[in-house]
N, C-alpha and C. Protein backbone atom coordinates (compact mmCIF):
# COMPACT_ATOMS: atom_id res chain seq x y z
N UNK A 1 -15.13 34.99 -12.16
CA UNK A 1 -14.97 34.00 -13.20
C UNK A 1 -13.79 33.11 -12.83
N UNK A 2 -14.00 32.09 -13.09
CA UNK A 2 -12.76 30.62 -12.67
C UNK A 2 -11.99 30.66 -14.10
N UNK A 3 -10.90 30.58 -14.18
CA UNK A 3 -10.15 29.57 -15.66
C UNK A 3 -9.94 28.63 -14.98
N UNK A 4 -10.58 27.66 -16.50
CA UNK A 4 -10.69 26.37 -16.23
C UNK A 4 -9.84 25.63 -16.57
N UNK A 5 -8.23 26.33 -17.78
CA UNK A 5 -7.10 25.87 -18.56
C UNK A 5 -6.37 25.45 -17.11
N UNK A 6 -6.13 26.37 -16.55
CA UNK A 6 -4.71 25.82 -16.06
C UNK A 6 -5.85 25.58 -14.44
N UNK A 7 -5.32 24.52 -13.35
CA UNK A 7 -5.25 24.08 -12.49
C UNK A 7 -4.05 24.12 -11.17
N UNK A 8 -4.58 24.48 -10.20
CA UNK A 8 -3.93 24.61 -9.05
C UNK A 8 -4.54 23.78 -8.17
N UNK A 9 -3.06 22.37 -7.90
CA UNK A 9 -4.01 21.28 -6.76
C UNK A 9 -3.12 21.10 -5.75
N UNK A 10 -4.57 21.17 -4.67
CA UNK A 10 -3.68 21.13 -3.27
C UNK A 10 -4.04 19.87 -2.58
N UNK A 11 -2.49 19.69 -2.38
CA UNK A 11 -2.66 17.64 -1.72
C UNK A 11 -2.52 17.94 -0.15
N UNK A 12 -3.39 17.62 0.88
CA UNK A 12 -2.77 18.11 2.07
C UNK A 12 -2.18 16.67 2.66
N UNK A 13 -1.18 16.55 3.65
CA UNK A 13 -0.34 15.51 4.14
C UNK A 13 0.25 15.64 5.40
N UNK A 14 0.33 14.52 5.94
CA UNK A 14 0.43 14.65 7.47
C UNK A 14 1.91 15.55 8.03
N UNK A 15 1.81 15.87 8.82
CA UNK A 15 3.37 16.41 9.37
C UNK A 15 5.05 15.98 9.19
N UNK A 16 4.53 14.57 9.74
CA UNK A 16 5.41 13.54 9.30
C UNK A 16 5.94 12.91 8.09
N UNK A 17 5.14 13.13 6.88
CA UNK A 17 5.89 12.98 5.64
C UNK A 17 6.61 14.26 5.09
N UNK A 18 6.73 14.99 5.89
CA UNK A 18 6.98 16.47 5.26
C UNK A 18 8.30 16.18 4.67
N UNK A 19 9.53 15.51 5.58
CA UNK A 19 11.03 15.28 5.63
C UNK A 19 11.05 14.45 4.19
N UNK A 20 9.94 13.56 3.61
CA UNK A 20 9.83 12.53 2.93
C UNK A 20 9.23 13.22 1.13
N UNK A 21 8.72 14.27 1.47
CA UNK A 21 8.72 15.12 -0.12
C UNK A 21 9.62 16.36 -0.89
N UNK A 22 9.46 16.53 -1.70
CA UNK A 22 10.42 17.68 -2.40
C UNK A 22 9.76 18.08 -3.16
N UNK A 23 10.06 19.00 -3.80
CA UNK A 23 10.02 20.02 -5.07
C UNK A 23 10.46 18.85 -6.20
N UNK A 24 9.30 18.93 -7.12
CA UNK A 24 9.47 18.34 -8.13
C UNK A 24 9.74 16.70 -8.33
N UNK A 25 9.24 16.03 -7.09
CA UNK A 25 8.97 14.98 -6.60
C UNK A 25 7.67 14.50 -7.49
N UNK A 26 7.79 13.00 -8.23
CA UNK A 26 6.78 12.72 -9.26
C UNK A 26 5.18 12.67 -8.07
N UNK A 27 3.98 13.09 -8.56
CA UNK A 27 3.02 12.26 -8.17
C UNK A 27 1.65 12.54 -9.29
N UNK A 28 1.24 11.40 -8.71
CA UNK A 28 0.23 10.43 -10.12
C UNK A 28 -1.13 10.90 -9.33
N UNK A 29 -1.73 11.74 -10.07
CA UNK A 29 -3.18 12.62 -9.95
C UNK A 29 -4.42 11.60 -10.74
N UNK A 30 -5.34 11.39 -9.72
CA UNK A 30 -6.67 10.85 -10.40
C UNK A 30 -7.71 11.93 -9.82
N UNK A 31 -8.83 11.80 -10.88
CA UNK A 31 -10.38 12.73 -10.64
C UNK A 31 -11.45 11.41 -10.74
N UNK A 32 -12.42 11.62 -9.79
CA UNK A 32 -13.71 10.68 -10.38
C UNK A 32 -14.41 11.20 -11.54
N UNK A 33 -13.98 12.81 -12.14
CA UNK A 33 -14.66 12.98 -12.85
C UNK A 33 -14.19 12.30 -14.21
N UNK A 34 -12.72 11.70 -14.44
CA UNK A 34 -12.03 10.97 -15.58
C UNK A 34 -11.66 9.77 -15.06
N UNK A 35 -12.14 8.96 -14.47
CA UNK A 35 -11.91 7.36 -13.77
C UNK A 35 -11.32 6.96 -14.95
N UNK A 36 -10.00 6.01 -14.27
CA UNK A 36 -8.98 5.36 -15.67
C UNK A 36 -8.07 6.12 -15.98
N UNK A 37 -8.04 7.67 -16.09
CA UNK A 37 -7.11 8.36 -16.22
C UNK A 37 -6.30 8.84 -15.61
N UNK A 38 -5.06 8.92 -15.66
CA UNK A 38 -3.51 9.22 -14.79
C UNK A 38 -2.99 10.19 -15.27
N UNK A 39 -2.82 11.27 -14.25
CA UNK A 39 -1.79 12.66 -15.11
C UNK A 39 -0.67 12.32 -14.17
N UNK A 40 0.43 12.63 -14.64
CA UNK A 40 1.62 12.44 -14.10
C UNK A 40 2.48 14.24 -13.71
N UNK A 41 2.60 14.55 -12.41
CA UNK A 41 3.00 15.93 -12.75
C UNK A 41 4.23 16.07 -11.55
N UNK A 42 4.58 16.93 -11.24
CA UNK A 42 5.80 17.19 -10.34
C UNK A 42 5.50 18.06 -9.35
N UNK A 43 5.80 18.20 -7.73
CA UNK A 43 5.14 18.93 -6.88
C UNK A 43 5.97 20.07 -7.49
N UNK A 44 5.31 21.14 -7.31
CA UNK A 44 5.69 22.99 -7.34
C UNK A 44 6.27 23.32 -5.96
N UNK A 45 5.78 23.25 -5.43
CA UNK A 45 5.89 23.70 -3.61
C UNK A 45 5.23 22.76 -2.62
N UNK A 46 5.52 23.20 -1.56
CA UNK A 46 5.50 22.71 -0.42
C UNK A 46 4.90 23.54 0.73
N UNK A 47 4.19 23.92 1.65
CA UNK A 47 4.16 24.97 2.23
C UNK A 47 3.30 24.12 4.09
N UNK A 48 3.63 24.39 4.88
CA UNK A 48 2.99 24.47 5.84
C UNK A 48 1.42 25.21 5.96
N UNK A 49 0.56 24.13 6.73
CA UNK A 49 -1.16 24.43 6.60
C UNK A 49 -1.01 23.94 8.11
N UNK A 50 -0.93 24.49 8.86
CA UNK A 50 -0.90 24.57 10.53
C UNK A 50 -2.64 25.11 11.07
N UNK A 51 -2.78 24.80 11.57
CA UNK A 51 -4.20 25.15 11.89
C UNK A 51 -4.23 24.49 13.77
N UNK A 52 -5.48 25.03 14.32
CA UNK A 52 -5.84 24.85 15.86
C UNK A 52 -6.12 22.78 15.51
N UNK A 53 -6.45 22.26 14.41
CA UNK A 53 -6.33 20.88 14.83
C UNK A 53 -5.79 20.09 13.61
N UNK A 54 -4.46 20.69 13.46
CA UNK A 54 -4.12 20.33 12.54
C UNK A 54 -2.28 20.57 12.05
N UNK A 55 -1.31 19.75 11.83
CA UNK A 55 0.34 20.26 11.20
C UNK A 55 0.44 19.64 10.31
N UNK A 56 -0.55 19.29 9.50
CA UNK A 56 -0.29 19.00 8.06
C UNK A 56 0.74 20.33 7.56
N UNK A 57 0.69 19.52 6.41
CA UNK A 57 1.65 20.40 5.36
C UNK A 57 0.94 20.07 3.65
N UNK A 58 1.05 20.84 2.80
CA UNK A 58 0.57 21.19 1.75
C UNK A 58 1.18 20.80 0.39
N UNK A 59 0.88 19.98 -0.27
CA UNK A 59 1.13 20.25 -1.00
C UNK A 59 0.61 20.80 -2.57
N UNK A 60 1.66 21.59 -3.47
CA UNK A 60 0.53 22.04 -4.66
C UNK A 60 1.57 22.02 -5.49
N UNK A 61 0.32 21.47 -6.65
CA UNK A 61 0.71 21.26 -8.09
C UNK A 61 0.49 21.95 -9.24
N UNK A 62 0.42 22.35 -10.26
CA UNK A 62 0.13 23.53 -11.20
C UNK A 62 -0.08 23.16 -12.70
N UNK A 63 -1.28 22.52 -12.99
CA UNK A 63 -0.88 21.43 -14.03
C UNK A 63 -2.40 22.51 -15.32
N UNK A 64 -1.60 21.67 -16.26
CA UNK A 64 -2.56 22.48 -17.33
C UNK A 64 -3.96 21.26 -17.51
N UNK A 65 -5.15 21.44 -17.07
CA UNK A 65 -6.08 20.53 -17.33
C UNK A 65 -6.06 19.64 -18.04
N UNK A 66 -5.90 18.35 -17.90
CA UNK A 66 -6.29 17.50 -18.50
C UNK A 66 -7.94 17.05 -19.69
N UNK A 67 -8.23 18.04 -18.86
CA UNK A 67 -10.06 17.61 -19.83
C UNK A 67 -10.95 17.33 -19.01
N UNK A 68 -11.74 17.93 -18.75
CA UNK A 68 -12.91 17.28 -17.86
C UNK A 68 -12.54 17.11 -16.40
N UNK A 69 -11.54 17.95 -15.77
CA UNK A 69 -11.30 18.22 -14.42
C UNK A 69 -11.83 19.79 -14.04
N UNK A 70 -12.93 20.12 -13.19
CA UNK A 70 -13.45 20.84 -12.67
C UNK A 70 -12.51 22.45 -11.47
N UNK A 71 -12.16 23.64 -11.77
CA UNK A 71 -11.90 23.97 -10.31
C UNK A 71 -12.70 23.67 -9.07
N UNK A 72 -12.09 23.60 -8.00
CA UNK A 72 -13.14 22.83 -6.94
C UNK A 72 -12.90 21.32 -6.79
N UNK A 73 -13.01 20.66 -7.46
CA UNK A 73 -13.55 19.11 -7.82
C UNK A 73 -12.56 18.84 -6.90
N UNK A 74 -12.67 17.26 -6.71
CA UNK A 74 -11.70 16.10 -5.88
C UNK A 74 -10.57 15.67 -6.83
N UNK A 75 -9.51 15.73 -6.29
CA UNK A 75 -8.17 15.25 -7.25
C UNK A 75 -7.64 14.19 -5.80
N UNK A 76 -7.46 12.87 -6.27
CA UNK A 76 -6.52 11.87 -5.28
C UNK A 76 -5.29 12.32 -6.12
N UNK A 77 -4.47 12.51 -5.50
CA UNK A 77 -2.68 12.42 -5.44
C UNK A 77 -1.97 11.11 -4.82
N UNK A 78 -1.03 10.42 -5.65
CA UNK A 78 -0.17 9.80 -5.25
C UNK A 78 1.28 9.74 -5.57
N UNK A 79 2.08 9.69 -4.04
CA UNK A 79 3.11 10.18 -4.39
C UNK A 79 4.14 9.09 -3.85
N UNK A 80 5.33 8.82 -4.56
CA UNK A 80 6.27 7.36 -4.76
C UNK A 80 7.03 7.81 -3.64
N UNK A 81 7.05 7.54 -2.29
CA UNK A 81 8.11 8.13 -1.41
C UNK A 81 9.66 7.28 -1.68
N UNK A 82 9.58 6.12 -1.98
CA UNK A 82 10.38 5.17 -2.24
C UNK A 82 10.16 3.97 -3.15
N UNK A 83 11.14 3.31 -3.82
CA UNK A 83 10.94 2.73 -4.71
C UNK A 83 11.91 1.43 -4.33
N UNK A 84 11.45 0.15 -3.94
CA UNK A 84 11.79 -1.17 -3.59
C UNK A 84 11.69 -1.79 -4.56
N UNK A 85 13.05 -1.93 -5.90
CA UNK A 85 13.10 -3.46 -6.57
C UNK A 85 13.02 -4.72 -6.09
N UNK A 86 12.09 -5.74 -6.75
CA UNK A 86 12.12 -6.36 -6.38
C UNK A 86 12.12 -7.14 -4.79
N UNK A 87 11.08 -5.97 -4.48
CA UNK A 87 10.50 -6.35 -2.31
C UNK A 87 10.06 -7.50 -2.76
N UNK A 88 10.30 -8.35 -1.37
CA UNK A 88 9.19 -9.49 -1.50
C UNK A 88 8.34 -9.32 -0.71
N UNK A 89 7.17 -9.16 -0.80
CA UNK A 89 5.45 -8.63 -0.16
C UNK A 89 4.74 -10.09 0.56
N UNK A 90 4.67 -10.00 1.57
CA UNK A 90 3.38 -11.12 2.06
C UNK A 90 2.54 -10.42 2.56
N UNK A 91 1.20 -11.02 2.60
CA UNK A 91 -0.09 -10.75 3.25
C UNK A 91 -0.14 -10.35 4.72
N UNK A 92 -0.25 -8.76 5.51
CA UNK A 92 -0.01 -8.43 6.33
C UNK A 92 -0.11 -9.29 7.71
N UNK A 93 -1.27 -10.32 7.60
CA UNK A 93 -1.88 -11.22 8.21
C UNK A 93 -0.93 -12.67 8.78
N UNK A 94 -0.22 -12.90 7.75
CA UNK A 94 0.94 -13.91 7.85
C UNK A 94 1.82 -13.43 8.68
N UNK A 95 2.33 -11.77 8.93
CA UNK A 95 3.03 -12.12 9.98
C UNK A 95 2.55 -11.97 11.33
N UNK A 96 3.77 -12.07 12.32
CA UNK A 96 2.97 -12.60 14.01
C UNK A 96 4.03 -11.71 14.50
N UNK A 97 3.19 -10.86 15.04
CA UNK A 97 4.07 -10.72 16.50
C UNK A 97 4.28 -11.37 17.67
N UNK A 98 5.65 -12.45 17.81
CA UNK A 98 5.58 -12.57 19.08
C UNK A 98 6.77 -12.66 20.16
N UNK A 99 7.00 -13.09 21.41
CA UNK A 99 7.84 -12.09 21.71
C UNK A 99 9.58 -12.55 21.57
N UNK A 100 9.42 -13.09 20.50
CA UNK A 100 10.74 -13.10 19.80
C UNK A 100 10.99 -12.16 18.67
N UNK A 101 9.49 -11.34 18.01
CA UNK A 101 9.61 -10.27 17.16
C UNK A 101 8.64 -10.29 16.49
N UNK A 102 8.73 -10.02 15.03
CA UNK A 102 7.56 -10.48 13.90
C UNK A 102 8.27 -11.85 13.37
N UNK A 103 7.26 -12.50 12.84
CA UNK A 103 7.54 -13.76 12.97
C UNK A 103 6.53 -14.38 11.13
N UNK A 104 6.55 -15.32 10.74
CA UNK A 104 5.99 -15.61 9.67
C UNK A 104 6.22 -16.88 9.82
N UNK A 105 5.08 -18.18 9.82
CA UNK A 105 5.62 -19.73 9.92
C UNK A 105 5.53 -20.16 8.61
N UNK A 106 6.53 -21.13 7.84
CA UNK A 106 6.44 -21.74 6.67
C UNK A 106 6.03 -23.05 6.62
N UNK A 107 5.33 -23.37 5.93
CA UNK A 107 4.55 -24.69 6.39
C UNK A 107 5.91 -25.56 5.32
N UNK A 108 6.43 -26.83 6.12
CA UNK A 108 6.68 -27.69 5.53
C UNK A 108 6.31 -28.82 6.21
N UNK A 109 5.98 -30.09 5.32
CA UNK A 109 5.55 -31.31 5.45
C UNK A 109 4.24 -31.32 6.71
N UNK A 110 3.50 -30.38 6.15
CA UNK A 110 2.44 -30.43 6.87
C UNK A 110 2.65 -29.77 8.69
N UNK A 111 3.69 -29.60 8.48
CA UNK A 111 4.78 -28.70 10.05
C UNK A 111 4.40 -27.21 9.92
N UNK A 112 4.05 -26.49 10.86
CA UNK A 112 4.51 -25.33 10.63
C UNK A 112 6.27 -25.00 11.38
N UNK A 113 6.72 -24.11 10.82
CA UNK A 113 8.34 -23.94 11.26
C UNK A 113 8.12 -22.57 11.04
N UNK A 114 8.80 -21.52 12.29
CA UNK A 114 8.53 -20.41 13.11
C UNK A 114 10.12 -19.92 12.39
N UNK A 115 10.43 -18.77 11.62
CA UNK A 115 11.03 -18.04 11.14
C UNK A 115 10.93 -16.33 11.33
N UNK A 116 12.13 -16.05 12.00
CA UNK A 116 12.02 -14.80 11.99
C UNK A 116 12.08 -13.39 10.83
N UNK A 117 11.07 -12.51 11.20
CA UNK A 117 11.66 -12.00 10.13
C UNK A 117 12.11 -10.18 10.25
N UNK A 118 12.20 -9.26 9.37
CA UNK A 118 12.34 -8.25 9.40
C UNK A 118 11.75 -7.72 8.55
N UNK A 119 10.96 -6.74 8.87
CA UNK A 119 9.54 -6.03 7.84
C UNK A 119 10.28 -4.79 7.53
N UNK A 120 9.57 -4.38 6.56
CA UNK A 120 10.11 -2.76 5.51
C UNK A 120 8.54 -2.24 5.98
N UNK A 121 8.70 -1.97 4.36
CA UNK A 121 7.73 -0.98 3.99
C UNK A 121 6.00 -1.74 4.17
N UNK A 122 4.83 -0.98 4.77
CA UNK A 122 3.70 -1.69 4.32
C UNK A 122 2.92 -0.94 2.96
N UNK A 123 2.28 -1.86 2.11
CA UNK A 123 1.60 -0.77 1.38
C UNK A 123 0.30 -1.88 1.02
N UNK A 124 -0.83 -0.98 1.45
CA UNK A 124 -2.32 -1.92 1.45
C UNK A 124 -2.35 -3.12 2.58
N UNK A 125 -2.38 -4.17 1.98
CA UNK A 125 -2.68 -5.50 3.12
C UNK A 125 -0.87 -6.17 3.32
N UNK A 126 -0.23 -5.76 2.22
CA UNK A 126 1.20 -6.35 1.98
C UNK A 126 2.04 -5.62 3.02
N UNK A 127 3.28 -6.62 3.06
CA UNK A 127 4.10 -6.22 3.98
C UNK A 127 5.43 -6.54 3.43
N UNK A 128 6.23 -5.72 3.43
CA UNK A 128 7.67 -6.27 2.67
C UNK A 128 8.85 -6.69 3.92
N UNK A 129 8.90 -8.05 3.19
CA UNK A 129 10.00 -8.68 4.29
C UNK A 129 11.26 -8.37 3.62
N UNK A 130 12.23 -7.67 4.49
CA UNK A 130 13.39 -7.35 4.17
C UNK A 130 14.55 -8.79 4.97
N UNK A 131 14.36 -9.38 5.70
CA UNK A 131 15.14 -10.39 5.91
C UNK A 131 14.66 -11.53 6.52
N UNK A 132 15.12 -12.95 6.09
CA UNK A 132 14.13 -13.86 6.78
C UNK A 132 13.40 -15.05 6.01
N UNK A 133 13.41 -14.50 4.64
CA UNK A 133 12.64 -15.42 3.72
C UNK A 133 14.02 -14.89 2.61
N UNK A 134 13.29 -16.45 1.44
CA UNK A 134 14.00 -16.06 0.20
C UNK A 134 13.54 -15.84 -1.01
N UNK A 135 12.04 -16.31 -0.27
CA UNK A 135 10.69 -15.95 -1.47
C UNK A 135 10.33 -16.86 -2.18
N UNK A 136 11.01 -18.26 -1.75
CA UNK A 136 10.76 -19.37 -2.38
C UNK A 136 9.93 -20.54 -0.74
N UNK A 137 9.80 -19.67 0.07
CA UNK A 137 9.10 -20.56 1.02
C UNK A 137 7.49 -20.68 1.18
N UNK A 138 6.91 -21.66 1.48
CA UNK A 138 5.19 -21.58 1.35
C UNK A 138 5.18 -21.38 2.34
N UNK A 139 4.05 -20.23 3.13
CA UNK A 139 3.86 -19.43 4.27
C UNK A 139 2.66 -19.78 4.70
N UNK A 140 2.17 -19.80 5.51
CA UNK A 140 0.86 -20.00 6.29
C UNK A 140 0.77 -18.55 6.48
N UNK A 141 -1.02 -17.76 5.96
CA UNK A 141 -1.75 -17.10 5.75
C UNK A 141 -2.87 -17.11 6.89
N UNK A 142 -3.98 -17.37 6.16
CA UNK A 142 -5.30 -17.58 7.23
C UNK A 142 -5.02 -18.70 8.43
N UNK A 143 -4.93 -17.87 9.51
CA UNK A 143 -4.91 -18.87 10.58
C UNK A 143 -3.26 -18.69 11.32
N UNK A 144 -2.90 -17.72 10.89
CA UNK A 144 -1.26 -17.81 11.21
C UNK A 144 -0.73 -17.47 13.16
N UNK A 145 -1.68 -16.54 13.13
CA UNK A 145 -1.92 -16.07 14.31
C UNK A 145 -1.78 -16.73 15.33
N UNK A 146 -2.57 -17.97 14.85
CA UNK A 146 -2.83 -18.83 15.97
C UNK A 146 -1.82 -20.31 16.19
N UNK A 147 -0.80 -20.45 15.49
CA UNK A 147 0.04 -20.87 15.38
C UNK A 147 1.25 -20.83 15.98
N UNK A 148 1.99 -21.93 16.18
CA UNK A 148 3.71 -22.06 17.20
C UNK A 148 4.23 -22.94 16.11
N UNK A 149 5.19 -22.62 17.01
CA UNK A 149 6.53 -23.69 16.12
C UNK A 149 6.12 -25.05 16.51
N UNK A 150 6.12 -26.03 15.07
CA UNK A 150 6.35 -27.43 15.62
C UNK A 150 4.65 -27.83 15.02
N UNK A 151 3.75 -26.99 15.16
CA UNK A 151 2.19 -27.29 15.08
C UNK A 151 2.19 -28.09 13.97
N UNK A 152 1.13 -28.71 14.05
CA UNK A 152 0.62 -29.52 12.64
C UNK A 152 -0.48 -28.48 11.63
N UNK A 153 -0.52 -28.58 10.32
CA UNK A 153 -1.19 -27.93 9.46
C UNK A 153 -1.65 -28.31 8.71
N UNK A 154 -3.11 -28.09 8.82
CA UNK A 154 -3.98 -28.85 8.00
C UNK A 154 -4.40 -28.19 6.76
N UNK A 155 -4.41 -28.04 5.25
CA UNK A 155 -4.05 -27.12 4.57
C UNK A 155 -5.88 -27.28 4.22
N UNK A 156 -6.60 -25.90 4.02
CA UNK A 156 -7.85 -25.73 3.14
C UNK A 156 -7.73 -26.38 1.96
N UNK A 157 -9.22 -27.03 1.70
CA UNK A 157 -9.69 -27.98 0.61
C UNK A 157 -10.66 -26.88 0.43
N UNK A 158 -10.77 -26.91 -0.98
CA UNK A 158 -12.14 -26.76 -1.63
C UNK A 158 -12.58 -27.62 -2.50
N UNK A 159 -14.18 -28.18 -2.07
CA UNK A 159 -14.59 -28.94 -1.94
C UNK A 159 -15.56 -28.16 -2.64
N UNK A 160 -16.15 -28.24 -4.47
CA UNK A 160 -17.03 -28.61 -5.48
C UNK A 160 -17.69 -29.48 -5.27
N UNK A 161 -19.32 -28.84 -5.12
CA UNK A 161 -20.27 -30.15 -5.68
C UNK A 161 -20.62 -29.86 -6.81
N UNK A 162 -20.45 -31.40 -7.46
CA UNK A 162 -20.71 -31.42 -9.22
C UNK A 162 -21.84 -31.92 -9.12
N UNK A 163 -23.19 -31.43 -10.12
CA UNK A 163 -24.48 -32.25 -10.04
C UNK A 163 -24.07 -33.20 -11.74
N UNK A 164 -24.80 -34.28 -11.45
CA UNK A 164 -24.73 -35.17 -12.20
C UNK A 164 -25.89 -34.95 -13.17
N UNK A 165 -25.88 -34.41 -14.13
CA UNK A 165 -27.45 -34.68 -14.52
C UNK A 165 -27.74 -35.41 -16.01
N UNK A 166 -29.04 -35.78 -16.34
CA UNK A 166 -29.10 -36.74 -16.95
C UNK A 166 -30.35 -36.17 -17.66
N UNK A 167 -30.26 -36.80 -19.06
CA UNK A 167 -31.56 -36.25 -19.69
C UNK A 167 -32.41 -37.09 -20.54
């Protein structure tokens, strides 16, 4: 027989974040079986899960069911390794590697102008520039890649056709 009150969830995680979690470290639990819903709980432990293809590490949580979470079932875990007030985030795509570093061009007066920068944290498609911008510059996005200092920039139009109609 399973009890279904209380819950034991195991988050497994690469080797390398191991240095980066703790005991009682917040993380934010979702189920597909309650889509929309967020339990908020604190890791319990920590433990090494070493295996022939594998140095993850473990983690587990001990939470009293929320409602409609299954033993067995799928639980996503997310966990805040760090917390950046106020990052400023651009579109991973905007920046350039090149061999002056990572790089991001700001379009002025139809110019692009080649600014260096210094990246943080990534999270999704975003990239947090830690030095280099002030967050008040317009950046060239799609197409950045292919860009130098000095280039001309031709900015995307969208272009609506309106039908005229008449009755």
């Amino acid at each position: 027989m399973v009890a279904t009150q209380k819950l034991r969830i195991v988050l497994p995680f690469p080797e390398n974040a191991a240095a980066r979690l703790t005991v009682g470290q917040q993380v934010t639990l979702t189920s597909p079986l309650t889509p929309g819903r967020l339990v908020e709980a604190g890791i319990d432990q920590i433990r090494p899960a070493i295996t022939p293809r594998s140095r993850a590490v473990e983690i587990l949580i001990y939470i009293d069911n929320p409602g409609g979470w299954r033993p067995g079932g799928t639980v996503n875990g997310t966990v805040i390794i760090d917390r950046h007030e106020h990052a400023l985030l651009v579109p991973a795509q905007a920046v350039v590697r090149r061999p002056a570093g990572e790089v991001v061009y700001q379009v002025v007066d139809n110019t692009a102008r080649q600014i260096q920068v210094t990246t943080g944290q990534h999270q999704g498609n975003l990239v947090e520039i830690v030095s280099g911008l002030s967050g008040n510059e317009r950046i060239a996005v799609d197409g950045a890649g292919f860009l130098t200092n000095g280039a001309t920039v031709y900015e995307k139009q969208v272009h609506r056709n309106q039908k005229n109609e008449s009755s």
